[in-house]
C-alpha atoms as a PDB file:
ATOM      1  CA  UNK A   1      92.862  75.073  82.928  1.00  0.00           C
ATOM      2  CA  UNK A   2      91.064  78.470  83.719  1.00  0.00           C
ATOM      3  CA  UNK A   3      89.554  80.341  81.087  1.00  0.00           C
ATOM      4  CA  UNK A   4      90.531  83.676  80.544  1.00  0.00           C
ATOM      5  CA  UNK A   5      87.256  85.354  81.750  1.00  0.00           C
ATOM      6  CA  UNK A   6      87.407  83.732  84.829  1.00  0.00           C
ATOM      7  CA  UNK A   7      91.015  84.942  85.333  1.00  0.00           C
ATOM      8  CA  UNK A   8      90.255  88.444  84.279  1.00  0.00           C
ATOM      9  CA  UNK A   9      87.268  88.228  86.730  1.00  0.00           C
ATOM     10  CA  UNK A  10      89.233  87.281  89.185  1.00  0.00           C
ATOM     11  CA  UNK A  11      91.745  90.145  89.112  1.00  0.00           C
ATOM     12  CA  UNK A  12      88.686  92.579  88.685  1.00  0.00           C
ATOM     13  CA  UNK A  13      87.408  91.569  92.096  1.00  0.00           C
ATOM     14  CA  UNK A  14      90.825  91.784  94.057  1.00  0.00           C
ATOM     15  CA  UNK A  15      91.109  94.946  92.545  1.00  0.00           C
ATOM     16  CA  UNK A  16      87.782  95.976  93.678  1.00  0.00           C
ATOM     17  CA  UNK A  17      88.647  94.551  97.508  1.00  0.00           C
ATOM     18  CA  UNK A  18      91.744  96.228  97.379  1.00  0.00           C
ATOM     19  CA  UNK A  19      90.667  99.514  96.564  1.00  0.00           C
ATOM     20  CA  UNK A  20      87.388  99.626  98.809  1.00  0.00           C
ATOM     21  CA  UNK A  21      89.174  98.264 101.600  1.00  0.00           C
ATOM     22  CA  UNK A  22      91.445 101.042 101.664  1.00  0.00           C
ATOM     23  CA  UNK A  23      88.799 103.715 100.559  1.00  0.00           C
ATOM     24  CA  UNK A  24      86.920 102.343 103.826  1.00  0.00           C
ATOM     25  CA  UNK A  25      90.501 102.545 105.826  1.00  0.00           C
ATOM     26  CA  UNK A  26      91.070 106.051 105.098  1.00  0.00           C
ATOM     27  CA  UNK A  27      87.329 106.967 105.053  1.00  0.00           C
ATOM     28  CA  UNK A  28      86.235 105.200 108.374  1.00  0.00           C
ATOM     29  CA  UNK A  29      89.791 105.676 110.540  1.00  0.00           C
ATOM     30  CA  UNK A  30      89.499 108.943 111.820  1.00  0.00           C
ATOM     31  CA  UNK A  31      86.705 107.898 113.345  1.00  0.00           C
ATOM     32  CA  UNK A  32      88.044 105.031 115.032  1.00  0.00           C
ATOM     33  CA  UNK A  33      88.791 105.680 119.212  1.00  0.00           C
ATOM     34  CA  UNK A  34      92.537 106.410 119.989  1.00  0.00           C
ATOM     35  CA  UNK A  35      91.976 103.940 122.700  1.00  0.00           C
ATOM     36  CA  UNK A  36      90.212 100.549 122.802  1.00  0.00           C
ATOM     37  CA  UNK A  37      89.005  97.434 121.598  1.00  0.00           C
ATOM     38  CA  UNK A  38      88.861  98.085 117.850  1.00  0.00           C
ATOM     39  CA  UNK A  39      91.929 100.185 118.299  1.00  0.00           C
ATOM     40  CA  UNK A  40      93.734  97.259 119.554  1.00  0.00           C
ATOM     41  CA  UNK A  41      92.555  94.846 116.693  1.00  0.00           C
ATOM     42  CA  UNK A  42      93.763  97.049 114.028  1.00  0.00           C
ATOM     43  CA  UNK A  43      96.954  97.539 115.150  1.00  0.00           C
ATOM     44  CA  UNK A  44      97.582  93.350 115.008  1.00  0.00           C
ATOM     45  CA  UNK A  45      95.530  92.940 111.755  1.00  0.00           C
ATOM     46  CA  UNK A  46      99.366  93.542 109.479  1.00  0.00           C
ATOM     47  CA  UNK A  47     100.758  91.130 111.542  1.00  0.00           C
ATOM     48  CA  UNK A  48      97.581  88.402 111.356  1.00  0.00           C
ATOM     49  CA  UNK A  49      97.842  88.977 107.445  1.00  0.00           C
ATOM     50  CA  UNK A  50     101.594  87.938 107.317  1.00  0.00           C
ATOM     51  CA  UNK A  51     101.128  85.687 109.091  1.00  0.00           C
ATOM     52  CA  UNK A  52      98.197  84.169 107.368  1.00  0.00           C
ATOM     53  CA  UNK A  53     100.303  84.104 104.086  1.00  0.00           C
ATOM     54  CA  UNK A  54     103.176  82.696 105.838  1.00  0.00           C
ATOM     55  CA  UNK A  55     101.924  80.234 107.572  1.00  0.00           C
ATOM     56  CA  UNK A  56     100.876  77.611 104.431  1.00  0.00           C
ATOM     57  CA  UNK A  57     104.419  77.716 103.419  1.00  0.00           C
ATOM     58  CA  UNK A  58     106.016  77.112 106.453  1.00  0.00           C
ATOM     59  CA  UNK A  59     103.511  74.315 107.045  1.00  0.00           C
ATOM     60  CA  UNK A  60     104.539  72.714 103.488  1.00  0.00           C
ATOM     61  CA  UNK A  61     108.264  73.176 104.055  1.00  0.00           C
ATOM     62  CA  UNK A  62     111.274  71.088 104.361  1.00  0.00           C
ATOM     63  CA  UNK A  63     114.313  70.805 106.817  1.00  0.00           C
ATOM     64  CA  UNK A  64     116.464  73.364 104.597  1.00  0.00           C
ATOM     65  CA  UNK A  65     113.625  75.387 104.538  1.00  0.00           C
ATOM     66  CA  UNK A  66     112.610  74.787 108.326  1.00  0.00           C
ATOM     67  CA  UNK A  67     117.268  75.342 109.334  1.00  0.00           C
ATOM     68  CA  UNK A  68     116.834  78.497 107.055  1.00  0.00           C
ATOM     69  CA  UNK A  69     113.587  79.982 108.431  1.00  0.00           C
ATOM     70  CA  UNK A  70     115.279  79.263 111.829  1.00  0.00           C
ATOM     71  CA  UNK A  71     118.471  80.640 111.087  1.00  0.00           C
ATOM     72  CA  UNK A  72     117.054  83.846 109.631  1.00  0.00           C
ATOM     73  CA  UNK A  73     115.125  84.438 112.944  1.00  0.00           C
ATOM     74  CA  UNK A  74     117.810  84.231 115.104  1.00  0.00           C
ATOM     75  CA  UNK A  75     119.704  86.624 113.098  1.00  0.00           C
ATOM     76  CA  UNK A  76     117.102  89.355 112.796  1.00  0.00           C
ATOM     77  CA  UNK A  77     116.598  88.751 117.130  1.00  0.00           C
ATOM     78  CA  UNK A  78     120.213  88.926 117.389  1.00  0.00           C
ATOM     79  CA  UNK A  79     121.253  91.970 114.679  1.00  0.00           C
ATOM     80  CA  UNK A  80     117.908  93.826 114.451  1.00  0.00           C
ATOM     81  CA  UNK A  81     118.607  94.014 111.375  1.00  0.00           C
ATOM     82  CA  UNK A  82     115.684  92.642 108.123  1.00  0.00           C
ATOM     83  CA  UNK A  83     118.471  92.727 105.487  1.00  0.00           C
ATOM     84  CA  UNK A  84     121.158  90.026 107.520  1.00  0.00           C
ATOM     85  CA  UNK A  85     118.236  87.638 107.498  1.00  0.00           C
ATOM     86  CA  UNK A  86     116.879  88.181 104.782  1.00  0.00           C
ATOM     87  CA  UNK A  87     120.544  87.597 103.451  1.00  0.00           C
ATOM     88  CA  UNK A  88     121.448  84.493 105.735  1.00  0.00           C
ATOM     89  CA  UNK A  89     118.229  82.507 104.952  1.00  0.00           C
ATOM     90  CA  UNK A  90     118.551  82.999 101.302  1.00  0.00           C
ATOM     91  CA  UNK A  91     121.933  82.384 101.380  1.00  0.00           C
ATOM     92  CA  UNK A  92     121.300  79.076 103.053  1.00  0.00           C
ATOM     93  CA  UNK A  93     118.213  77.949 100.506  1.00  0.00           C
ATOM     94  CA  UNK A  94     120.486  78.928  97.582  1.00  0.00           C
ATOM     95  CA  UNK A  95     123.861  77.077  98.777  1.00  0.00           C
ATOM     96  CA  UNK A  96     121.565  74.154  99.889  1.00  0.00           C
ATOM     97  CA  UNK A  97     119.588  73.845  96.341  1.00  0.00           C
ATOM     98  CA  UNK A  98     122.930  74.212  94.597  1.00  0.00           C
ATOM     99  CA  UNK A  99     124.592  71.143  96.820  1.00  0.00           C
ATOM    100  CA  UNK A 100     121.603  69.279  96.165  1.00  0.00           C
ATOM    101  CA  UNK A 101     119.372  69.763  99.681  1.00  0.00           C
END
């Protein structure tokens, strides 16, 4: 069990990251070339950290999870629409957990 100085420890340095790396986005961005390397990095890094958080729990899931995930792809390719997958895929985990998937 963690103690409760290490806990609020921890949520004093992800406050601290959070903060400074935005300070530093807003302070050092202007500066950054319209064109370019760098340019081109940041504009994938949202992307790299979804998919960085994503990625564990699509490693660790099941075959409702995997038909859902699937299904809710398809849908927002097809639609072009967030909330009908969002809505499909949920739909599916929650019928599936209630008939015992």
């Amino acid at each position: 069990m963690v103690d409760s100085l290490s806990a609020w420890t921890g949520v004093a340095l992800l406050t601290v990251v959070v903060f400074a790396s935005r300070y530093l986005g807003y302070a050092i961005g202007s500066h950054v070339p319209a064109e370019g390397r760098l340019r081109r990095l940041l504009n994938v890094l949202p992307g790299c950290a979804i998919a960085a958080v994503v990625a564990p729990q699509i490693a660790d899931a099941g075959p409702l999870q995997m038909v859902a995930l699937a299904i809710s792809g398809i849908a927002l390719w097809v639609t072009g629409h967030v909330a009908v997958g969002l809505l499909l895929g949920l739909g599916l985990l929650i019928g599936g957990a209630h008939l015992g998937f």
